[in-house]
C-alpha atoms as a PDB file:
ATOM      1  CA  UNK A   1     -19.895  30.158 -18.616  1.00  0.00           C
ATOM      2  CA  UNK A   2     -16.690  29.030 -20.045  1.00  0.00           C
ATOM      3  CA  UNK A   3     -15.455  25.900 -20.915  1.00  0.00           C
ATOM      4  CA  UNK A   4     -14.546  23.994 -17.871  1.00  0.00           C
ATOM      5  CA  UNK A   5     -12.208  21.019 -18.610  1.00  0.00           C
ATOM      6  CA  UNK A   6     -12.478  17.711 -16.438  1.00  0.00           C
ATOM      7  CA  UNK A   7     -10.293  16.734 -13.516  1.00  0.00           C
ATOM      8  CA  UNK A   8      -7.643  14.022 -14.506  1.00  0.00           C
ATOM      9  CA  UNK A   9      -8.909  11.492 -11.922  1.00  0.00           C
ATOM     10  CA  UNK A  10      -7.285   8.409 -13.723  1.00  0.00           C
ATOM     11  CA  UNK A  11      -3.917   9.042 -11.675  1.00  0.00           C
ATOM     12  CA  UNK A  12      -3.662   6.536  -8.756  1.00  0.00           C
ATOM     13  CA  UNK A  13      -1.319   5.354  -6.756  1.00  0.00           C
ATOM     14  CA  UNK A  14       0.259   1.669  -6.659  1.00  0.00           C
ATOM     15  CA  UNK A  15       1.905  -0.300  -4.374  1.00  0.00           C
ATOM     16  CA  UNK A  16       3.472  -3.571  -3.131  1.00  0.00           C
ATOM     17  CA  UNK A  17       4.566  -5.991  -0.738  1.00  0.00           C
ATOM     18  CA  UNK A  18       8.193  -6.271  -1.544  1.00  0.00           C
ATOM     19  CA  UNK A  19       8.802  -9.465   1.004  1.00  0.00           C
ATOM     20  CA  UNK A  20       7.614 -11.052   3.190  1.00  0.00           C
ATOM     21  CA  UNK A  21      10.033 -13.809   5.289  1.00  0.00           C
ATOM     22  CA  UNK A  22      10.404 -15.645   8.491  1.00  0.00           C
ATOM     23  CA  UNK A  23      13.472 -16.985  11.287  1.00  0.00           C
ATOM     24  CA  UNK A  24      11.970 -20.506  10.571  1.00  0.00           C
ATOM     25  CA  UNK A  25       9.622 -22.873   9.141  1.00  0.00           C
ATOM     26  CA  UNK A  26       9.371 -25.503  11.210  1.00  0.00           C
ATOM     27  CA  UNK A  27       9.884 -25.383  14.842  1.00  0.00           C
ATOM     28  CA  UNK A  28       9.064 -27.186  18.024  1.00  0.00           C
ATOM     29  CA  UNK A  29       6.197 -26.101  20.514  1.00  0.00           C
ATOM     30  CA  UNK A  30       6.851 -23.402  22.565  1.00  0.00           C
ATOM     31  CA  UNK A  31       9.096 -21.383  20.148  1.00  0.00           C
ATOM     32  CA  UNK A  32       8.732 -18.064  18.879  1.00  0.00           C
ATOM     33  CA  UNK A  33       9.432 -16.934  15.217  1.00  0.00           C
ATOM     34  CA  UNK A  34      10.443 -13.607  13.506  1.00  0.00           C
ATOM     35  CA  UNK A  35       8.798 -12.556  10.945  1.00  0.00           C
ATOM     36  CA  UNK A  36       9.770  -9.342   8.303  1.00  0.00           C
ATOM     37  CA  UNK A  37       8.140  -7.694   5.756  1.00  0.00           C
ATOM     38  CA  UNK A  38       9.001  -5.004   3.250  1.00  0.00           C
ATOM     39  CA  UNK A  39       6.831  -2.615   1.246  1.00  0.00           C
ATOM     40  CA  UNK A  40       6.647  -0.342  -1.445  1.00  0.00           C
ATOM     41  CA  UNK A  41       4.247   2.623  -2.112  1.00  0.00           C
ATOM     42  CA  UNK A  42       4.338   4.916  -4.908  1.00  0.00           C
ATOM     43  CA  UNK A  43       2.051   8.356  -5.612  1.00  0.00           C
ATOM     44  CA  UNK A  44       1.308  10.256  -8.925  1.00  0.00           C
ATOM     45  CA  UNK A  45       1.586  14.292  -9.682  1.00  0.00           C
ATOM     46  CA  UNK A  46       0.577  15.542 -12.695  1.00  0.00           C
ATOM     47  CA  UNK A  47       0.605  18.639 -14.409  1.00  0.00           C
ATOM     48  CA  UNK A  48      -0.045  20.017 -18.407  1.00  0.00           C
ATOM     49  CA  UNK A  49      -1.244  23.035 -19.999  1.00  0.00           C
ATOM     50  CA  UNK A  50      -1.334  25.653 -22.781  1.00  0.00           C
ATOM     51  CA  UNK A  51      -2.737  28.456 -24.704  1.00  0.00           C
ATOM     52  CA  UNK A  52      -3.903  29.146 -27.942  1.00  0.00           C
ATOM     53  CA  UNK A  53      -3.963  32.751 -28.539  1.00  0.00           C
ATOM     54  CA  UNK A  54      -4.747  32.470 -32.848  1.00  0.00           C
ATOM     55  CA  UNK A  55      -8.207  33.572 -33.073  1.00  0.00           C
ATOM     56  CA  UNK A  56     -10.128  31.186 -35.160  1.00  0.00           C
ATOM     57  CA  UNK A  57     -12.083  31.746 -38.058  1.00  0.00           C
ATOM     58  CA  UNK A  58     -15.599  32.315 -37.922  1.00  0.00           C
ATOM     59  CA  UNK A  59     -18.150  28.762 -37.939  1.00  0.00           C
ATOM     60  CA  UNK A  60     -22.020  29.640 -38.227  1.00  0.00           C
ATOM     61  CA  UNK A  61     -23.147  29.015 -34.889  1.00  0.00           C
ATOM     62  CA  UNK A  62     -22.177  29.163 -31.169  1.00  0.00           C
ATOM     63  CA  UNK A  63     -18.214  29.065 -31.356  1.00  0.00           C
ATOM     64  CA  UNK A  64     -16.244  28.379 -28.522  1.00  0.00           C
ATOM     65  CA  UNK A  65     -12.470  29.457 -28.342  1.00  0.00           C
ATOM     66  CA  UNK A  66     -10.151  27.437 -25.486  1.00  0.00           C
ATOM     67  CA  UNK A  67      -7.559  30.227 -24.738  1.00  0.00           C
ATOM     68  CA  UNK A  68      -5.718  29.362 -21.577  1.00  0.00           C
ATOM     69  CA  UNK A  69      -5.633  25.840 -19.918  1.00  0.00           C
ATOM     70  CA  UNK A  70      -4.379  24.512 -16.804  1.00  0.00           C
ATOM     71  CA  UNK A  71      -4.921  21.085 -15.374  1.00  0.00           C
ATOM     72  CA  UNK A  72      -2.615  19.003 -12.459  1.00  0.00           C
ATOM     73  CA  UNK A  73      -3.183  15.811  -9.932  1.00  0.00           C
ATOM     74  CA  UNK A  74      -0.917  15.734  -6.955  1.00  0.00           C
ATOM     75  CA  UNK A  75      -0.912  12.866  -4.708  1.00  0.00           C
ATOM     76  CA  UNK A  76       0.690  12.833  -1.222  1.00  0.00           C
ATOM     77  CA  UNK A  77       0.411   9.479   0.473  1.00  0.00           C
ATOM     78  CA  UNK A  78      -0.997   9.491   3.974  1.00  0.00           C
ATOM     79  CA  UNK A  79      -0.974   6.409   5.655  1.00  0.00           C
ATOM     80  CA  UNK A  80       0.360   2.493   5.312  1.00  0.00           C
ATOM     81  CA  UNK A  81      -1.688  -0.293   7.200  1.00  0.00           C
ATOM     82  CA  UNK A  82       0.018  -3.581   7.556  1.00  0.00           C
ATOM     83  CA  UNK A  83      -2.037  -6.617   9.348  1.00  0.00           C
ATOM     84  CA  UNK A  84      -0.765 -10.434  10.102  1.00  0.00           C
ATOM     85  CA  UNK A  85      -2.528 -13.030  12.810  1.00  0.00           C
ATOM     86  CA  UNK A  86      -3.906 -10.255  14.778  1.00  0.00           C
ATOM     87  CA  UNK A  87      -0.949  -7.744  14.713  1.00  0.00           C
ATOM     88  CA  UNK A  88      -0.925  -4.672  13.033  1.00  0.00           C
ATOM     89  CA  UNK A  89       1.418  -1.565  12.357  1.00  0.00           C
ATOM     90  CA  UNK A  90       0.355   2.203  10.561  1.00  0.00           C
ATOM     91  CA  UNK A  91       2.975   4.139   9.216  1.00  0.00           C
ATOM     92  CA  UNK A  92       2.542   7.589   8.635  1.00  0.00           C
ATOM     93  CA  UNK A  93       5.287   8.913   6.548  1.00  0.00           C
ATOM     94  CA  UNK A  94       5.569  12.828   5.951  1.00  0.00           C
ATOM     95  CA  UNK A  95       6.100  13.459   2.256  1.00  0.00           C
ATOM     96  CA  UNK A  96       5.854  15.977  -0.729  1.00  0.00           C
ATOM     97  CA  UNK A  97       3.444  15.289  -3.528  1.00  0.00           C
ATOM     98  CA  UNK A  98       4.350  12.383  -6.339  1.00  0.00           C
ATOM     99  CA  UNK A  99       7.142  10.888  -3.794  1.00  0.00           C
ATOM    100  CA  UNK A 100       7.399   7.057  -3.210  1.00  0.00           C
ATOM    101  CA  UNK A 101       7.865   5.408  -0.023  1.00  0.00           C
ATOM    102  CA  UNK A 102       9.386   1.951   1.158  1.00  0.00           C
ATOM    103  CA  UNK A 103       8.949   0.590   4.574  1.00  0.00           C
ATOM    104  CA  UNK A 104       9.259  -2.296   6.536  1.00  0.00           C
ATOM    105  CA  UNK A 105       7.875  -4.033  10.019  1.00  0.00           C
ATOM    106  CA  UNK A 106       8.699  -7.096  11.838  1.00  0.00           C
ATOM    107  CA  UNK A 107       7.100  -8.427  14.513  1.00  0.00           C
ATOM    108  CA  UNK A 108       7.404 -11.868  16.236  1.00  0.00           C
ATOM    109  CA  UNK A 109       5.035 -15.156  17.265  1.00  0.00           C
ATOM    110  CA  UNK A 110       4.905 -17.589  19.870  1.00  0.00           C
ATOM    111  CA  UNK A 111       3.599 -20.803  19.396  1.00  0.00           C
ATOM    112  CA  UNK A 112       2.657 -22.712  22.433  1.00  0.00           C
ATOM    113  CA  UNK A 113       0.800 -25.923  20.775  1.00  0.00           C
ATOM    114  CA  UNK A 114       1.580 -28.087  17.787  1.00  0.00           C
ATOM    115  CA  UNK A 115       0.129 -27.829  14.376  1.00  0.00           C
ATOM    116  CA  UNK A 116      -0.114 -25.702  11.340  1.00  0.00           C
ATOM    117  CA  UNK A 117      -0.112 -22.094  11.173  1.00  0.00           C
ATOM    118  CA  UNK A 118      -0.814 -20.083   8.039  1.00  0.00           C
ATOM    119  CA  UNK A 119       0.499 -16.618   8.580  1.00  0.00           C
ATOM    120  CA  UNK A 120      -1.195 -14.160   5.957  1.00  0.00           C
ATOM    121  CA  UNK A 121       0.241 -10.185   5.641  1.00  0.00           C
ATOM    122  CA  UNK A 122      -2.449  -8.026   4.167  1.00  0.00           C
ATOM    123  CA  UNK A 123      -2.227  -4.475   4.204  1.00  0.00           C
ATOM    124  CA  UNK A 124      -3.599  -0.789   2.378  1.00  0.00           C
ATOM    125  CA  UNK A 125      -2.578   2.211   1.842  1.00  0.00           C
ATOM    126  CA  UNK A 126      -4.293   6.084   2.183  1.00  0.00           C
ATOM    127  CA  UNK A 127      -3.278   8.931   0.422  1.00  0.00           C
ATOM    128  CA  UNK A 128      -5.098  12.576  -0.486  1.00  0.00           C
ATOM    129  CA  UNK A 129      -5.452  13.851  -4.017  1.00  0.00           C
ATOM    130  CA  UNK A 130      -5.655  17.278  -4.982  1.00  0.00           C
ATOM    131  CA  UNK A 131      -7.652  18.307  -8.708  1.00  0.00           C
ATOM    132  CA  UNK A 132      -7.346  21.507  -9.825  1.00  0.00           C
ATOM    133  CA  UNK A 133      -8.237  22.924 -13.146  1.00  0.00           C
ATOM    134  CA  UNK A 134      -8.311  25.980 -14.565  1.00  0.00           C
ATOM    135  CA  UNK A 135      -9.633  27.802 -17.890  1.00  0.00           C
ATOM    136  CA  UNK A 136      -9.861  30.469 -20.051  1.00  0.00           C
ATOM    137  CA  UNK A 137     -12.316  30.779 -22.523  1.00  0.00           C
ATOM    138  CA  UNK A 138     -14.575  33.079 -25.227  1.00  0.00           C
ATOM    139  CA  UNK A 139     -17.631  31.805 -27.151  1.00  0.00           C
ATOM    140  CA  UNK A 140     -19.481  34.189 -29.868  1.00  0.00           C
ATOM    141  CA  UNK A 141     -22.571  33.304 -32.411  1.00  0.00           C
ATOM    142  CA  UNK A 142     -22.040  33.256 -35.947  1.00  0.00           C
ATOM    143  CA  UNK A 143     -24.825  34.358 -37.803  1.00  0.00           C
ATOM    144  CA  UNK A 144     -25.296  33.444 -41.904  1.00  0.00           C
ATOM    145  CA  UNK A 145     -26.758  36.915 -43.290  1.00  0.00           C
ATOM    146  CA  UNK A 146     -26.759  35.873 -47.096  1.00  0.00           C
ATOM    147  CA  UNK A 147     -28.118  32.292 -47.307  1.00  0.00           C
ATOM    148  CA  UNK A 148     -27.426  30.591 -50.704  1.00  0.00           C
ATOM    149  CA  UNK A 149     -25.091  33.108 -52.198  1.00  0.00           C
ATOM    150  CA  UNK A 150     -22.099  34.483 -50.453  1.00  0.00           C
ATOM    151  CA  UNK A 151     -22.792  32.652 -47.190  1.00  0.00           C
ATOM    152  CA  UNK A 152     -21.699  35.674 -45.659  1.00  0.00           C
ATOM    153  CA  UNK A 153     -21.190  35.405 -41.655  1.00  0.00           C
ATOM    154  CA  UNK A 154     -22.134  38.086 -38.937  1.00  0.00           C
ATOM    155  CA  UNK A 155     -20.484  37.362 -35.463  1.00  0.00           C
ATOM    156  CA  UNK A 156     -21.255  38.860 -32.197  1.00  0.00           C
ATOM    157  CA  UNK A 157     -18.163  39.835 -30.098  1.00  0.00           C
ATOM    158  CA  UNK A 158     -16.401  37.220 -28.291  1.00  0.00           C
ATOM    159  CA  UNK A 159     -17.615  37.019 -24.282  1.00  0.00           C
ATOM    160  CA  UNK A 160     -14.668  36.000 -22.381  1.00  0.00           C
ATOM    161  CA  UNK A 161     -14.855  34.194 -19.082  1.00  0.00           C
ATOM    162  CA  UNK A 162     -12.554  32.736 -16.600  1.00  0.00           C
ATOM    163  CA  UNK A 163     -12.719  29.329 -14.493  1.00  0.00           C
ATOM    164  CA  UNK A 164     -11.151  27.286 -11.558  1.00  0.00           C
ATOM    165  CA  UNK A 165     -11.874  24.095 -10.160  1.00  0.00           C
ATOM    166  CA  UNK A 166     -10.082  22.590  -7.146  1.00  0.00           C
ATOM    167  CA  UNK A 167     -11.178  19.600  -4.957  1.00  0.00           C
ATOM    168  CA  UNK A 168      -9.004  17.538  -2.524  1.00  0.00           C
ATOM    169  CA  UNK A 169     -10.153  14.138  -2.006  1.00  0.00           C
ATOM    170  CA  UNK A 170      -8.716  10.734  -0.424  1.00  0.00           C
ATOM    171  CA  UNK A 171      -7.953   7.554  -2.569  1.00  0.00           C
ATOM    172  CA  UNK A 172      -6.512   4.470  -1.555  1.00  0.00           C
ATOM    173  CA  UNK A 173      -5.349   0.822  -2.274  1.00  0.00           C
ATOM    174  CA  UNK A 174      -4.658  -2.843  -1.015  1.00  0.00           C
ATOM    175  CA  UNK A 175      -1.016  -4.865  -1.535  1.00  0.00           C
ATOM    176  CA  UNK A 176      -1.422  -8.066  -2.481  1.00  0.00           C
ATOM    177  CA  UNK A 177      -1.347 -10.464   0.462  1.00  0.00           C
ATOM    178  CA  UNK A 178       1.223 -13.390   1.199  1.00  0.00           C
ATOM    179  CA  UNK A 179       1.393 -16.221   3.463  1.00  0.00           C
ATOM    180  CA  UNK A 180       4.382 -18.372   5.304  1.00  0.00           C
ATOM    181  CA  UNK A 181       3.157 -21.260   6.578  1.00  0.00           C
ATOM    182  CA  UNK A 182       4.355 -22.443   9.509  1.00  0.00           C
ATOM    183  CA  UNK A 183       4.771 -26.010  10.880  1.00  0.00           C
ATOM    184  CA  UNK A 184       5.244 -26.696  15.031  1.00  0.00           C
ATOM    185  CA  UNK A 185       6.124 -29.791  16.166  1.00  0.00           C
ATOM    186  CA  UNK A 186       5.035 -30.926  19.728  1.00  0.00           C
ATOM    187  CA  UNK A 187       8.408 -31.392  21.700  1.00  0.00           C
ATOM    188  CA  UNK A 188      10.233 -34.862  22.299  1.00  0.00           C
ATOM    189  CA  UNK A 189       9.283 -36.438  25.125  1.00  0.00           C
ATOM    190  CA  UNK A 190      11.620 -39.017  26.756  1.00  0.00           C
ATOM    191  CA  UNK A 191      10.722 -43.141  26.235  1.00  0.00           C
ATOM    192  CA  UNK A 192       9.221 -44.732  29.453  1.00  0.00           C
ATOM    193  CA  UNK A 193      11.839 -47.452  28.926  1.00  0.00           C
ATOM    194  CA  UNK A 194      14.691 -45.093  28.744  1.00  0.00           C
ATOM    195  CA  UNK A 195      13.694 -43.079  31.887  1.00  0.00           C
ATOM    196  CA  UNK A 196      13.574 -46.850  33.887  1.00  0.00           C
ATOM    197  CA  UNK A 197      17.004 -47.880  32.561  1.00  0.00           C
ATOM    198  CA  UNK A 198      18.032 -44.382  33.427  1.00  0.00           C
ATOM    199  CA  UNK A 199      16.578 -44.820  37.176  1.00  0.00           C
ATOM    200  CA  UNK A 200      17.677 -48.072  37.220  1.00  0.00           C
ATOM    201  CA  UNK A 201      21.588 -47.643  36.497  1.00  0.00           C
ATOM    202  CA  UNK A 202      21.279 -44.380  38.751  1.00  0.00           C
ATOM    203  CA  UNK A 203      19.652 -46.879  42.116  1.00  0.00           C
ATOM    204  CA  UNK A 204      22.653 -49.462  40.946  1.00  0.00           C
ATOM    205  CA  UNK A 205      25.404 -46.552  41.607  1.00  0.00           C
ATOM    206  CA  UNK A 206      24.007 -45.776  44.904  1.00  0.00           C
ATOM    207  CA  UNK A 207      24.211 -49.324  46.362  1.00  0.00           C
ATOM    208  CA  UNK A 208      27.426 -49.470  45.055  1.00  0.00           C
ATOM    209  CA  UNK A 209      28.579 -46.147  47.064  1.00  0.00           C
ATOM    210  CA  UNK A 210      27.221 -48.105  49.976  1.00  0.00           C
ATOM    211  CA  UNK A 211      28.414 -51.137  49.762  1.00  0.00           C
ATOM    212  CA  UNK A 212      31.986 -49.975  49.374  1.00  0.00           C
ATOM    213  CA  UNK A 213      31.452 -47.198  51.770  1.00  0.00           C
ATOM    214  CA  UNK A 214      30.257 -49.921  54.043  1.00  0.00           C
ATOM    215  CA  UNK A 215      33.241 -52.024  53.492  1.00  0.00           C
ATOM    216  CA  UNK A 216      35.759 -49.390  54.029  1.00  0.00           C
ATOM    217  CA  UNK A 217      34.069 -48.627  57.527  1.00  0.00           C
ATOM    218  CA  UNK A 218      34.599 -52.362  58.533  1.00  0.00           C
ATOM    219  CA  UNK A 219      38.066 -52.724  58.253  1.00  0.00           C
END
């Protein structure tokens, strides 16, 4: 068997939430607020190799001779899961290998009670990795024939052999979450005193009408 070189594997991709904002802060019972988010997601590709066709000088022992190398990571995101107060959206963008991706969602809230109301966006992303790596290689033994004088080395010929690795796997991530708090307000309610005055200048208008209408009848 050849020498078989590792897959990369240390390639991953990162993302963010770019914002996250709302309509309003503070509102009054029985409103509804907007609410919009942005996001950024960015994937990884990867590729090196080489050769080293210079035979190398004989070393008493196994030798090993790396002639041909290949090696690459390419990483094609899948899928973007955003989450906030029990609403979610998936995005599932359609994209080549190493590409980044921005998005964004908005969504809305009512709120039918007073009180405070922490709204947290949390969120992941999926994407699918594929390894491959790919060698060439040639190992011999080197044999000392004259010990303690010339030091003389005997090698057998060089055994070439050829090998490929490929896997395909899924890797993934989590943004960062923020939070807009959000404070509601119960609604104004009218004074008890005002609604009497109200009522009461209202009945005093009435008997007014009737008086006069009264008086205009009599005469």
């Amino acid at each position: 068997m050849g020498v078989l070189m590792a897959p990369l594997l240390a390639l991953s991709a990162s993302g963010q939430i770019d914002s996250f904002g709302s309509s309003a802060a503070s509102v009054v019972e029985g409103s509804t607020v907007d609410f919009f988010a942005s996001f950024s997601v960015f994937t990884t590709s990867f590729s090196d190799g080489g050769s080293d066709l210079n035979e190398p000088l004989p070393v008493e022992g196994t030798q090993t001779w790396l002639l041909n190398w290949y090696r690459s990571e390419q990483e094609t995101l899948r899928e973007v899961q955003l989450s906030a107060d029990g609403l979610s959206m998936t995005d599932m963008p359609s994209l080549s290998p190493g590409s980044s991706y921005s998005g964004n969602w908005s969504f809305s809230i009512l709120y039918p009670t007073p009180g405070q109301f922490a709204v947290t966006l949390a969120g992941s992303w999926l994407s699918d990795v594929q390894v491959s790596v790919s060698s060439e290689t040639a190992t011999r033994d080197c044999m000392n024939i004259d010990p303690g004088g010339s030091n003389a080395l005997q090698c057998s010929s060089w055994q070439f052999s050829y090998d490929d690795y490929t896997d395909t796997f899924s890797s993934g991530g989590a943004f960062a979450g923020q939070t807009i708090n959000i404070d509601v307000t119960a609604a104004p309610v009218p004074e008890p005193s005002g609604i009497a005055l109200w009522l009461g200048g209202f009945a005093s208008l009435l008997g007014w009408r009737r008086r006069a209408h009264a008086s205009t009848t009599r005469r």
